[in-house]
N, C-alpha and C. Protein backbone atom coordinates (compact mmCIF):
# COMPACT_ATOMS: atom_id res chain seq x y z
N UNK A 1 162.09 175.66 201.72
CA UNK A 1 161.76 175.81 203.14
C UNK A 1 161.21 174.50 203.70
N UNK A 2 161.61 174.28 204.86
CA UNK A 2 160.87 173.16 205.33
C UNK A 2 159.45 173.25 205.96
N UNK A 3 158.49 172.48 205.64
CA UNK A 3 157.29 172.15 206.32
C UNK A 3 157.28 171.64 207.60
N UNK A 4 156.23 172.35 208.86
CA UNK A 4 156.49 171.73 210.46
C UNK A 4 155.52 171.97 210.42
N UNK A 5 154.62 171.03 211.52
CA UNK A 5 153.14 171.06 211.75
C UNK A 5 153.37 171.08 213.42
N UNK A 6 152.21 172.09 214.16
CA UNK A 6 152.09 171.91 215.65
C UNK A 6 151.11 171.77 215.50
N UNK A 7 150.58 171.05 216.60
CA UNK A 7 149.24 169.84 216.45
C UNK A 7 148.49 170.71 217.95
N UNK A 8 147.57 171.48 218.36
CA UNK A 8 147.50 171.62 219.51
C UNK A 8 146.25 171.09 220.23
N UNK A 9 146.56 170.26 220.99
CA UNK A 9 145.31 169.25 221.66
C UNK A 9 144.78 169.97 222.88
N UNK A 10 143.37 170.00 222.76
CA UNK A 10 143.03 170.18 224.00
C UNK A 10 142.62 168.93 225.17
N UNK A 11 142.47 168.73 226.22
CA UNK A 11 142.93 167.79 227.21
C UNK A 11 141.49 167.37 227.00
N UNK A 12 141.28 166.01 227.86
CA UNK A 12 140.22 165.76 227.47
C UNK A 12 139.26 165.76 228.69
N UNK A 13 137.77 165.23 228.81
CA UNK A 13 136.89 165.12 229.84
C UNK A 13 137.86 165.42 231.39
N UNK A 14 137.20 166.22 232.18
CA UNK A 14 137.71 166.27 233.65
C UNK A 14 136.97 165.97 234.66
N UNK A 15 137.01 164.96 235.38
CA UNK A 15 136.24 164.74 236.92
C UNK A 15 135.59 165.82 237.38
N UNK A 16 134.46 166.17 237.48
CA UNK A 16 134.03 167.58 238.28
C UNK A 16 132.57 167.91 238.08
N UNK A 17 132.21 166.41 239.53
CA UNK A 17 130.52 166.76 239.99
C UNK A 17 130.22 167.60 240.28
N UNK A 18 131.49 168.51 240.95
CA UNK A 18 130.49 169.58 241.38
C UNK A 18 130.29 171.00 240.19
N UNK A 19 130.85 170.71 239.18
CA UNK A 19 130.51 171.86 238.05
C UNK A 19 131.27 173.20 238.44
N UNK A 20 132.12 172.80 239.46
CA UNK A 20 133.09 174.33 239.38
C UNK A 20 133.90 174.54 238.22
N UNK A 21 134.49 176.03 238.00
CA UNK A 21 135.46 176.11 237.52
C UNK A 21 136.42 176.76 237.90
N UNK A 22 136.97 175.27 237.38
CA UNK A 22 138.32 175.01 237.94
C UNK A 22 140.06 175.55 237.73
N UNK A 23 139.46 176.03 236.59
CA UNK A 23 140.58 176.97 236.00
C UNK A 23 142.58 176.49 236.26
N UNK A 24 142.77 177.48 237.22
CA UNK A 24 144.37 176.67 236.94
C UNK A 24 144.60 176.11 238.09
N UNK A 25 143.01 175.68 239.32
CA UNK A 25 143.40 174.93 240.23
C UNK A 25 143.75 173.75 240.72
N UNK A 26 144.88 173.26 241.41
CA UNK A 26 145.61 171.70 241.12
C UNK A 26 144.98 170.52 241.45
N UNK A 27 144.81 169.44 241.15
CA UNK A 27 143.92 168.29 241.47
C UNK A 27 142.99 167.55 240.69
N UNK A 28 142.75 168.61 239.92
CA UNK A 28 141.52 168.18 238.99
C UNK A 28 141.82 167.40 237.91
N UNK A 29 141.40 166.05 238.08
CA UNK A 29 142.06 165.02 236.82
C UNK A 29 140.97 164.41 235.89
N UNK A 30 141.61 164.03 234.82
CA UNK A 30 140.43 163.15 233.91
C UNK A 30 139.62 162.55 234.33
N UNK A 31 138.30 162.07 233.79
CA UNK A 31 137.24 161.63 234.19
C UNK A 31 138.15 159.98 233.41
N UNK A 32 137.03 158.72 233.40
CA UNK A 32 137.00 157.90 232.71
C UNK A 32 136.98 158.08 231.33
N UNK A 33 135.91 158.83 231.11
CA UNK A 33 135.58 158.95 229.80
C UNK A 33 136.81 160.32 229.04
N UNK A 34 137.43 160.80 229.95
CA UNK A 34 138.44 161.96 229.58
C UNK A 34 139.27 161.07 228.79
N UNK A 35 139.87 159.81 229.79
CA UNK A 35 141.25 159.39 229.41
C UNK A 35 140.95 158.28 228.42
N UNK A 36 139.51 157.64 227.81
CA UNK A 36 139.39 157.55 226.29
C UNK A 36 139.54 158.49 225.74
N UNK A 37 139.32 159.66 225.67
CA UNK A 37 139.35 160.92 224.25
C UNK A 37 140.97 160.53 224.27
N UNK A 38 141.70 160.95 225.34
CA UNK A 38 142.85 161.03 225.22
C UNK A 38 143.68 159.49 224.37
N UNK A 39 143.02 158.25 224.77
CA UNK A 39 143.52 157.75 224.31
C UNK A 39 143.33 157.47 222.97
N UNK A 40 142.45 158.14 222.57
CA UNK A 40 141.51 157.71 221.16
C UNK A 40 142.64 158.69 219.96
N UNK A 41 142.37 160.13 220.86
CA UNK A 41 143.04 161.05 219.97
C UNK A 41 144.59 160.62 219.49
N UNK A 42 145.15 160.07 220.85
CA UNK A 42 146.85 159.56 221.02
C UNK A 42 146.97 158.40 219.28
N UNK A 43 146.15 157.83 219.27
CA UNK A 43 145.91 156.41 218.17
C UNK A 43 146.37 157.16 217.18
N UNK A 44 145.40 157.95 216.77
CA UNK A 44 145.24 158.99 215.63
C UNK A 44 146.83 159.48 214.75
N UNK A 45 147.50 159.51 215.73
CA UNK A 45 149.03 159.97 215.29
C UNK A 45 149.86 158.74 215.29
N UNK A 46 150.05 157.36 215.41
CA UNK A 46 150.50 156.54 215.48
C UNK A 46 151.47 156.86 214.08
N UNK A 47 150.87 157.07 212.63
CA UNK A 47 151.60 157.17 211.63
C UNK A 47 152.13 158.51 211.31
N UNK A 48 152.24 159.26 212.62
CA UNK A 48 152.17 160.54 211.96
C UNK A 48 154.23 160.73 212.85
N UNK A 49 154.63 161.98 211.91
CA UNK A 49 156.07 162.06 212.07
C UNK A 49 156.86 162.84 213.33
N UNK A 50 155.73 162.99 214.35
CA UNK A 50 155.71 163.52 215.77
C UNK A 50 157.06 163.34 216.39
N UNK A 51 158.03 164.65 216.63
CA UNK A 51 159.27 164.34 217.13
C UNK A 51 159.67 165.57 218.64
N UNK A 52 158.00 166.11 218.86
CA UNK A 52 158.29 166.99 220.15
C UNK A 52 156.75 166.68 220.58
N UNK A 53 156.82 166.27 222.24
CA UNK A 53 155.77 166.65 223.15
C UNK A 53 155.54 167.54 224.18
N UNK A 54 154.82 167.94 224.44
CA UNK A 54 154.85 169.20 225.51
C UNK A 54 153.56 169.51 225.89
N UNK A 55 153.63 169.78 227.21
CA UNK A 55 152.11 169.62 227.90
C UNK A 55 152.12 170.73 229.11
N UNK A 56 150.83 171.52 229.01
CA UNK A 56 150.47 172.14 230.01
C UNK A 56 151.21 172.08 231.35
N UNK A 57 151.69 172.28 232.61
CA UNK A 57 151.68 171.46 233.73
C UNK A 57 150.54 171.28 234.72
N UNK A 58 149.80 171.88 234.44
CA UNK A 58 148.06 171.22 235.00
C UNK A 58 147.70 169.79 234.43
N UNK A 59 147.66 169.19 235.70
CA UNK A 59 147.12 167.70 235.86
C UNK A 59 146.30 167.03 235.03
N UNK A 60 144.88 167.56 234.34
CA UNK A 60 144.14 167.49 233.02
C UNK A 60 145.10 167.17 231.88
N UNK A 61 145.59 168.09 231.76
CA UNK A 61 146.90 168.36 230.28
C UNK A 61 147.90 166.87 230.68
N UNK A 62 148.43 166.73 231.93
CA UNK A 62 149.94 166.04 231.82
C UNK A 62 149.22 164.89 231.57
N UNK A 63 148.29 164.41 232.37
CA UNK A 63 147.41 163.07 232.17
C UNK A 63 146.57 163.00 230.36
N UNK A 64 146.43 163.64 229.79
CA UNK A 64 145.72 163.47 228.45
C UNK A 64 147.36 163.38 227.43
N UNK A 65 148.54 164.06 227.79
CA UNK A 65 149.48 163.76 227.76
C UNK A 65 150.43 162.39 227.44
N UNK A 66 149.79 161.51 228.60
CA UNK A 66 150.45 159.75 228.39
C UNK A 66 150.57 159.23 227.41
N UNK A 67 149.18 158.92 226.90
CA UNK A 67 149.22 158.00 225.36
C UNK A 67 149.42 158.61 224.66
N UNK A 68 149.61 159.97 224.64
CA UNK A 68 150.91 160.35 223.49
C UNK A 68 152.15 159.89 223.12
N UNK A 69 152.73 159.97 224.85
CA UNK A 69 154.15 159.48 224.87
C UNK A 69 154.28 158.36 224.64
N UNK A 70 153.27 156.92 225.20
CA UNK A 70 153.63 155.98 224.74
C UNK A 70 153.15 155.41 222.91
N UNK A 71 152.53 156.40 222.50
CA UNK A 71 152.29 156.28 220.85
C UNK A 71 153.52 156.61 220.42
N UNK A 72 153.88 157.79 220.60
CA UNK A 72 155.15 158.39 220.26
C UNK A 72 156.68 158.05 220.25
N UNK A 73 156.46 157.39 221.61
CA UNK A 73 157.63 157.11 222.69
C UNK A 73 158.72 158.12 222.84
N UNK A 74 158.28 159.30 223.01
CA UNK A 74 158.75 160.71 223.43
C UNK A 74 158.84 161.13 224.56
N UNK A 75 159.36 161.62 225.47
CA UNK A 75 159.22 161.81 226.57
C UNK A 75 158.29 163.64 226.72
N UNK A 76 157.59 163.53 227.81
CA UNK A 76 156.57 164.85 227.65
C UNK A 76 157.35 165.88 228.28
N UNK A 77 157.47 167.39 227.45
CA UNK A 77 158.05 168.38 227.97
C UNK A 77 156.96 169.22 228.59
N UNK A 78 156.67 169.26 229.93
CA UNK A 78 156.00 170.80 230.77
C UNK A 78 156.37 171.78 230.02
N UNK A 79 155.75 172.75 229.64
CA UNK A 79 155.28 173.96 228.82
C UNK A 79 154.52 175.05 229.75
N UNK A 80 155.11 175.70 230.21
CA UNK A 80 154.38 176.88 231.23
C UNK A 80 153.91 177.33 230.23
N UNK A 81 154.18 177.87 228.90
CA UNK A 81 153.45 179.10 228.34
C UNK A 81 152.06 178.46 227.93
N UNK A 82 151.75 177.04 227.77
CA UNK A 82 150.23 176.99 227.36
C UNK A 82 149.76 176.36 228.18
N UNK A 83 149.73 177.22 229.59
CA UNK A 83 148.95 176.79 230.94
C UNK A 83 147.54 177.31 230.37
N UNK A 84 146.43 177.18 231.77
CA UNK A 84 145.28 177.52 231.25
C UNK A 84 145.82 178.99 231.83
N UNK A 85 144.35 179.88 231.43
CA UNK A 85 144.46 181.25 231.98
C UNK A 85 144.03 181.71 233.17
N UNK A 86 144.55 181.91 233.73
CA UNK A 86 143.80 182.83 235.07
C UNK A 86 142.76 183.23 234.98
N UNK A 87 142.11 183.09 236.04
CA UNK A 87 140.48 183.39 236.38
C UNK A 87 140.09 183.91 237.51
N UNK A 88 139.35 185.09 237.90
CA UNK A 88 139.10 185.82 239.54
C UNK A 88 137.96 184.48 239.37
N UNK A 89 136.96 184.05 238.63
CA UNK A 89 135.95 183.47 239.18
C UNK A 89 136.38 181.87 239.27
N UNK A 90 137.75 181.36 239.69
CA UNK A 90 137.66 180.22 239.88
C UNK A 90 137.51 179.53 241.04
N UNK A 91 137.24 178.70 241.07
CA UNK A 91 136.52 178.12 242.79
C UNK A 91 134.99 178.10 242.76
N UNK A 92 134.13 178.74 242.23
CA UNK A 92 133.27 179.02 241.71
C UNK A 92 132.21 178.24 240.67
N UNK A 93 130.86 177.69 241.08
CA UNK A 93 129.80 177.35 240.14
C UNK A 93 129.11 178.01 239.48
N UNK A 94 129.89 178.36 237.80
CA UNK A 94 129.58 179.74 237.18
C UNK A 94 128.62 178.84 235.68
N UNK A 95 127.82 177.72 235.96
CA UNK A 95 126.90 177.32 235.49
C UNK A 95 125.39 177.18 236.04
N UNK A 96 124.41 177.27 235.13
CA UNK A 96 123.42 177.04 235.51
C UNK A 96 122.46 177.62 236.22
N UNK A 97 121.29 177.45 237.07
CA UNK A 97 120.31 178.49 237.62
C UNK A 97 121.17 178.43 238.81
N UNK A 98 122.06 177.79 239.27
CA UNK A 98 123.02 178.21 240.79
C UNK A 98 123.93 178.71 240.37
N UNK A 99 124.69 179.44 238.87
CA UNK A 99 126.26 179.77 238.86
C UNK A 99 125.95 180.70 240.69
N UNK A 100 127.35 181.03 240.43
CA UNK A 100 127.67 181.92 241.75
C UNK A 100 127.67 183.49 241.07
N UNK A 101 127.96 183.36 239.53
CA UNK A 101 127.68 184.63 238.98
C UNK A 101 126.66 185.30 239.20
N UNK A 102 125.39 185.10 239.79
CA UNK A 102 124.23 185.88 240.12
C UNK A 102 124.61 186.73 240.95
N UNK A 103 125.48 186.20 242.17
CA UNK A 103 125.64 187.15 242.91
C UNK A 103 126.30 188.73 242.50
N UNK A 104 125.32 189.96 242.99
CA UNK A 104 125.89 191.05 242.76
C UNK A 104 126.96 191.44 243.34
N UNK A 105 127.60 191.17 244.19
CA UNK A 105 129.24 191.08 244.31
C UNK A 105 130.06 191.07 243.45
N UNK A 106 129.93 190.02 242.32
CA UNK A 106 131.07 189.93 241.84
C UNK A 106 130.70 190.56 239.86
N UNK A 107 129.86 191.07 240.18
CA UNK A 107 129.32 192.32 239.04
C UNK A 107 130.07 193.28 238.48
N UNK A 108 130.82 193.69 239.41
CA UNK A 108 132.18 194.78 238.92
C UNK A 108 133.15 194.14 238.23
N UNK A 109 133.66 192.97 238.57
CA UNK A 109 134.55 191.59 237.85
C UNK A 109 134.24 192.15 236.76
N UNK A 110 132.92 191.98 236.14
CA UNK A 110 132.27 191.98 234.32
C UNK A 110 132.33 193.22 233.59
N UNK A 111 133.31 193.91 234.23
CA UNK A 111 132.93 195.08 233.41
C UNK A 111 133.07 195.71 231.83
N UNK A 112 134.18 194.46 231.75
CA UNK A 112 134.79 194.50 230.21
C UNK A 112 134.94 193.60 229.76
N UNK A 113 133.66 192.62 229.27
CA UNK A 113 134.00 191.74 228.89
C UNK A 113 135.30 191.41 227.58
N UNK A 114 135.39 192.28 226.56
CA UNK A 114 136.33 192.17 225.83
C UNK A 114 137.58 192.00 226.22
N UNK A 115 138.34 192.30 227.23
CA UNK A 115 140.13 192.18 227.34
C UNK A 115 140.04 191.17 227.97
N UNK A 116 139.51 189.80 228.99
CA UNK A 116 138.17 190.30 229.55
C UNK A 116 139.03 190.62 230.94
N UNK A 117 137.92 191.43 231.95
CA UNK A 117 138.23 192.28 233.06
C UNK A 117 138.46 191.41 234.28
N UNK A 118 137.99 189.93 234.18
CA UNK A 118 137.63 188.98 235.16
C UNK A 118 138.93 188.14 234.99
N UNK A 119 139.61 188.45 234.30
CA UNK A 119 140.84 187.58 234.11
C UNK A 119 141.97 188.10 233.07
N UNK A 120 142.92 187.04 233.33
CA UNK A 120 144.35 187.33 231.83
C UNK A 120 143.82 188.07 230.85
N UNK A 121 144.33 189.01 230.20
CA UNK A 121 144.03 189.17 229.04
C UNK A 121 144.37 188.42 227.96
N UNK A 122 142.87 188.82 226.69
CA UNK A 122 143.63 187.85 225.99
C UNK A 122 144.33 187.94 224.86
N UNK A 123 145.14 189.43 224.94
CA UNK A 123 146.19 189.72 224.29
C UNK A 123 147.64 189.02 224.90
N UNK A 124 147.60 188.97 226.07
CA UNK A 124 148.41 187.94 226.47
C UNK A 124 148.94 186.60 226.42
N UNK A 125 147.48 186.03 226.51
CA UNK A 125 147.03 184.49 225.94
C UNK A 125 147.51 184.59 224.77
N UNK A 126 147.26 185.25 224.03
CA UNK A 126 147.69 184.84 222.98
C UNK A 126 149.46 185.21 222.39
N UNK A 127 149.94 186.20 222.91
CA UNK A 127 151.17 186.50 222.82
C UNK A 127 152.06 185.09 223.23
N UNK A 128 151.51 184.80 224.83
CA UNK A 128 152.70 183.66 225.46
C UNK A 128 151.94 182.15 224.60
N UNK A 129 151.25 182.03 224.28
CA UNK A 129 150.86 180.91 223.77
C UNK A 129 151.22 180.67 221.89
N UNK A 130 151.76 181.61 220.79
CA UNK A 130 152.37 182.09 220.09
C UNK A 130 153.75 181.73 219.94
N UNK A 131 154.26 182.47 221.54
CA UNK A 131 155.64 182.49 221.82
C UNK A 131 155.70 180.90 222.02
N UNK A 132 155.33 179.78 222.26
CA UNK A 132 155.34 178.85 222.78
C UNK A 132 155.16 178.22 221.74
N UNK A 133 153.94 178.07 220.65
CA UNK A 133 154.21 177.43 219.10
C UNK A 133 155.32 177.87 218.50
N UNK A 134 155.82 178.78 218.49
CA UNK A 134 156.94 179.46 217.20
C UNK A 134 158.09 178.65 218.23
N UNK A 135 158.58 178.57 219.55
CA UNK A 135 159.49 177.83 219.98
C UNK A 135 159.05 176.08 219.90
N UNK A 136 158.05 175.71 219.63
CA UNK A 136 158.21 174.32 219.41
C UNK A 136 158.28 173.83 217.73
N UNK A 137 157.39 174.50 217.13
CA UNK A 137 157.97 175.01 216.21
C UNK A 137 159.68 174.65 215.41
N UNK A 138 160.47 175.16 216.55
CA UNK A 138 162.05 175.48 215.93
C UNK A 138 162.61 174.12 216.38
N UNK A 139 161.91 173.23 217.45
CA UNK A 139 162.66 172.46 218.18
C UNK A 139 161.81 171.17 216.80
N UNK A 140 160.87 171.52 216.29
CA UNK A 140 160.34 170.20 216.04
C UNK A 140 160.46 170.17 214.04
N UNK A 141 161.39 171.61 213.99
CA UNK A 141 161.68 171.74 212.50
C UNK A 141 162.01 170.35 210.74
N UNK A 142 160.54 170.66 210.59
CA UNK A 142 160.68 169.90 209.41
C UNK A 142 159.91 168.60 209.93
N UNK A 143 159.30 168.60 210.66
CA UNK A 143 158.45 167.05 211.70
C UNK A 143 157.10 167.53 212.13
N UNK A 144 156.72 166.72 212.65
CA UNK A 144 155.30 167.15 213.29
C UNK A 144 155.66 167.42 215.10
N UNK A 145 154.80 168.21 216.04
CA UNK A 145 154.91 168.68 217.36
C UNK A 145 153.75 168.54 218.12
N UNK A 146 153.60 168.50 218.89
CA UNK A 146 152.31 167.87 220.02
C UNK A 146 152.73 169.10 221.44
N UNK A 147 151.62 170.01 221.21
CA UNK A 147 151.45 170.01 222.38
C UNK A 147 149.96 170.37 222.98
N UNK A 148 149.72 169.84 224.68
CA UNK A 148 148.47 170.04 225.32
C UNK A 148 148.40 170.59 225.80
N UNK A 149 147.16 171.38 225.74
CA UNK A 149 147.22 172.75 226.13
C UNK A 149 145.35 173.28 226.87
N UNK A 150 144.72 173.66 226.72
CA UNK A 150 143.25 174.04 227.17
C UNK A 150 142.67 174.75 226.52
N UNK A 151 141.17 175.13 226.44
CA UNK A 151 140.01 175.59 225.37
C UNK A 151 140.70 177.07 225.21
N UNK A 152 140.25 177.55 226.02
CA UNK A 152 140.77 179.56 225.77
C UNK A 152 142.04 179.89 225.14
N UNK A 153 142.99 179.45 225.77
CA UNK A 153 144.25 179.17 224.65
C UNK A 153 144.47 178.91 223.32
N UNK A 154 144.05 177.81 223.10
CA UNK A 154 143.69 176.97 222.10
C UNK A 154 143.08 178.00 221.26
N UNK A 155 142.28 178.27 221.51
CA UNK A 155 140.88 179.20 220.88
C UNK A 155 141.86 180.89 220.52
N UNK A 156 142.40 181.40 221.31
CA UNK A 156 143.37 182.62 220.90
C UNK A 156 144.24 182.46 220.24
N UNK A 157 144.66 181.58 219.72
CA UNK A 157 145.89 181.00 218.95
C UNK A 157 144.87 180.80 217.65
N UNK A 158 143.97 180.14 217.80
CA UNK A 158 143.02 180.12 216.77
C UNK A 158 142.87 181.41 215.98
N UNK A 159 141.95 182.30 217.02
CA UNK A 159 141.74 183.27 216.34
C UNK A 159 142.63 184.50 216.00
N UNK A 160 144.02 184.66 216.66
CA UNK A 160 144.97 185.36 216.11
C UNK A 160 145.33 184.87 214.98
N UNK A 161 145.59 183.11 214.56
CA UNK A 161 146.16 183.06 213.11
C UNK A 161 144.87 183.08 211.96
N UNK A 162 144.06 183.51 212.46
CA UNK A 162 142.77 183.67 211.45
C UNK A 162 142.30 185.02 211.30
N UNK A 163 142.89 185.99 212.03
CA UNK A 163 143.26 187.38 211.46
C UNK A 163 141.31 188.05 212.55
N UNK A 164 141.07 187.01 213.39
CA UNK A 164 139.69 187.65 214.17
C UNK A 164 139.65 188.33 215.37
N UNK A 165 139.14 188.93 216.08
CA UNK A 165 139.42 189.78 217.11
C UNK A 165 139.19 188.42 218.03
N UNK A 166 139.98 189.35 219.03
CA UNK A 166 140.49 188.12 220.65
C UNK A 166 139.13 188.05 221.33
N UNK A 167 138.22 188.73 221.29
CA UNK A 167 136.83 189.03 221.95
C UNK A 167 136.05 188.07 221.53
N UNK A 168 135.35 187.18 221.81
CA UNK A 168 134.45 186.44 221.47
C UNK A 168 133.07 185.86 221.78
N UNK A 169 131.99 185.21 221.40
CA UNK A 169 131.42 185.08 221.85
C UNK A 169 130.74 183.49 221.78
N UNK A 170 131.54 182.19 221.17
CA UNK A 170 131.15 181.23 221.01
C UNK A 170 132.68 180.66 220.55
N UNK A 171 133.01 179.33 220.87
CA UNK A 171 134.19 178.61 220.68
C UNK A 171 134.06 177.50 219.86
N UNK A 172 135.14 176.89 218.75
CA UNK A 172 135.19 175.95 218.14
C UNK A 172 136.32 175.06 218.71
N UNK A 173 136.44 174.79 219.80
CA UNK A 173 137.67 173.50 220.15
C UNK A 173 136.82 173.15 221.76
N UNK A 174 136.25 171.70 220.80
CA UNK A 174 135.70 170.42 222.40
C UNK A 174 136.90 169.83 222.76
N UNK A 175 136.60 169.13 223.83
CA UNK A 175 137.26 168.14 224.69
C UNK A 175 138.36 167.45 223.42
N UNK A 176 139.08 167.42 223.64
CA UNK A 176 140.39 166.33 223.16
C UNK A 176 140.46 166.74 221.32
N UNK A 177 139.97 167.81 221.00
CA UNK A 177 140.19 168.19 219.70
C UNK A 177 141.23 168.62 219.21
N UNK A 178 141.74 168.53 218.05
CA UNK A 178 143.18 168.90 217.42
C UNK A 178 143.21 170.50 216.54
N UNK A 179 143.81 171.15 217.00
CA UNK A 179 144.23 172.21 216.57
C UNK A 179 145.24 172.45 215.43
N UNK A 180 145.66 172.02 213.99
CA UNK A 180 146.61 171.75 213.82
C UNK A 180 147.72 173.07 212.72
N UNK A 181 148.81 173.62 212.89
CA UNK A 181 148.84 174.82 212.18
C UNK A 181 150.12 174.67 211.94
N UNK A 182 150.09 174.54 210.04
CA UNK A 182 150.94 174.26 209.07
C UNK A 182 151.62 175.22 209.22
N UNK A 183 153.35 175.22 209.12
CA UNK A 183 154.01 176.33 208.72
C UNK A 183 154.65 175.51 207.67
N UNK A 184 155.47 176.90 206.97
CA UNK A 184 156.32 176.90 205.84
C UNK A 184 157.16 177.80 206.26
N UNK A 185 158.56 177.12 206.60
CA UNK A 185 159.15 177.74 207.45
C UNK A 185 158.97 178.58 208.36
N UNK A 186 159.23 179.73 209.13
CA UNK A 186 158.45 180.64 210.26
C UNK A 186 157.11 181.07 209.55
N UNK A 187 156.55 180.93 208.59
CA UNK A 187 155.06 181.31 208.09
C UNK A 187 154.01 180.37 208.28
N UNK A 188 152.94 180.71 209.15
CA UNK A 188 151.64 180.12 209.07
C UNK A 188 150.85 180.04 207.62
N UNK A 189 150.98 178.43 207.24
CA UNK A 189 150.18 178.69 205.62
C UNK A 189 149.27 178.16 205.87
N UNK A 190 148.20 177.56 206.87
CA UNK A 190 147.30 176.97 206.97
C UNK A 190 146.84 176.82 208.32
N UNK A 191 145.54 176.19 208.84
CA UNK A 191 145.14 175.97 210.04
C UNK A 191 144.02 174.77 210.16
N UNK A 192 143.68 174.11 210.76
CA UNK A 192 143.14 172.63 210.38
C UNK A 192 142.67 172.80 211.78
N UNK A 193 141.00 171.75 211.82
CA UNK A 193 140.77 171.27 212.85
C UNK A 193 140.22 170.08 212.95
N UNK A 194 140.52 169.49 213.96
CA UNK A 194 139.56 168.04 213.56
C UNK A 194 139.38 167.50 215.26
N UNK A 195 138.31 166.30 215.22
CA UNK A 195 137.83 166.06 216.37
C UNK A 195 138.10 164.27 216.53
N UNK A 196 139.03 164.00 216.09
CA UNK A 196 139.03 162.55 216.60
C UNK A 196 138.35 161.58 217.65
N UNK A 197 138.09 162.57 218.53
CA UNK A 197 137.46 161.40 219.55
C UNK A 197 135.54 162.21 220.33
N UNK A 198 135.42 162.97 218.66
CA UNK A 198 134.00 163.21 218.77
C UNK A 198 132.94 162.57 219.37
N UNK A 199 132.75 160.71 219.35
CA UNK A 199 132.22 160.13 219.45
C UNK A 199 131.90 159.19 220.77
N UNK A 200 133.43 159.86 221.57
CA UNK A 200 133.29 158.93 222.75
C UNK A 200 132.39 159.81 224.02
């Protein structure tokens, strides 16, 4: 059987004084310090056998995206299925002693946190984001695959190939971290994480 690795990056630092979230709304681009992670992480694969790219189409993702392509010299494929997820509370400062979450208005939103009620489910997330490794996957057979993608995603893909419930309550994938998940032929034999650009 042949060995294929999908590598899944999350995008890195994003511009955003004002602490909204921003979810799948358009505009919102790397900070300075974003598009080092990105370029730091991009280095990282220089020796590695990368023969598919593919990126979110949110602006964060296509931009952390670049120094891939030019490490690679691949051209970047848009990937609808590992957009971020839908959110009722986006637009919204849902940090801190001002989130907007205080307000009792939007209290009914919370009612379940598990599927969760305020947004996509994340039996979904994880279905189309699945469907989207197992097809890059086929395209990148026997090589390594790149694609960028965002935390919640990232994180359901995680915890479906680790056999944990979709419900959670704390995340293991920062800014510009690598997700990386060995197959042997259509079988997941492994799952790897690492943080290349921990430090910037």
């Amino acid at each position: 059987m042949s060995h294929t690795i999908v590598h899944l990056i999350r995008h890195g630092e994003v511009h955003n004084p004002g602490r909204i979230l921003y979810g799948t709304i358009p505009g919102y681009h790397l900070s300075s310090r974003g598009r080092s992670q990105a370029a730091r992480v991009a280095r990282s694969f220089e020796d590695h056998d990368v023969t598919y790219l593919g990126a979110s189409p949110l602006q964060r993702a296509q931009e952390t995206s670049e120094p891939f392509a030019e490490v690679t010299g691949l051209e970047v494929d848009t990937v609808e299925g590992v957009v971020e997820a839908g959110n009722r509370f986006e637009g919204l400062r849902t940090k801190g002693w001002r989130s907007q979450l205080w307000n009792p208005v939007r209290w009914p939103l919370m009612v379940n946190p598990l599927e969760p009620s305020w947004g996509e489910a994340y039996v979904d997330i994880a279905e189309r984001m699945m469907d989207a490794v197992h097809a890059t996957r086929r395209r990148a057979e026997g090589h390594e695959a790149i694609l960028v993608s965002h935390q919640l995603p990232i994180v359901m893909v995680q915890r479906h190939v680790m056999g944990l419930p979709l419900a959670h309550a704390s995340r293991q994938c920062e800014l510009a971290s690598v997700t990386s998940l060995v197959f042997d032929g259509e079988e997941i034999t492994d799952i790897f994480y690492t943080t290349p650009a921990k430090d910037i």
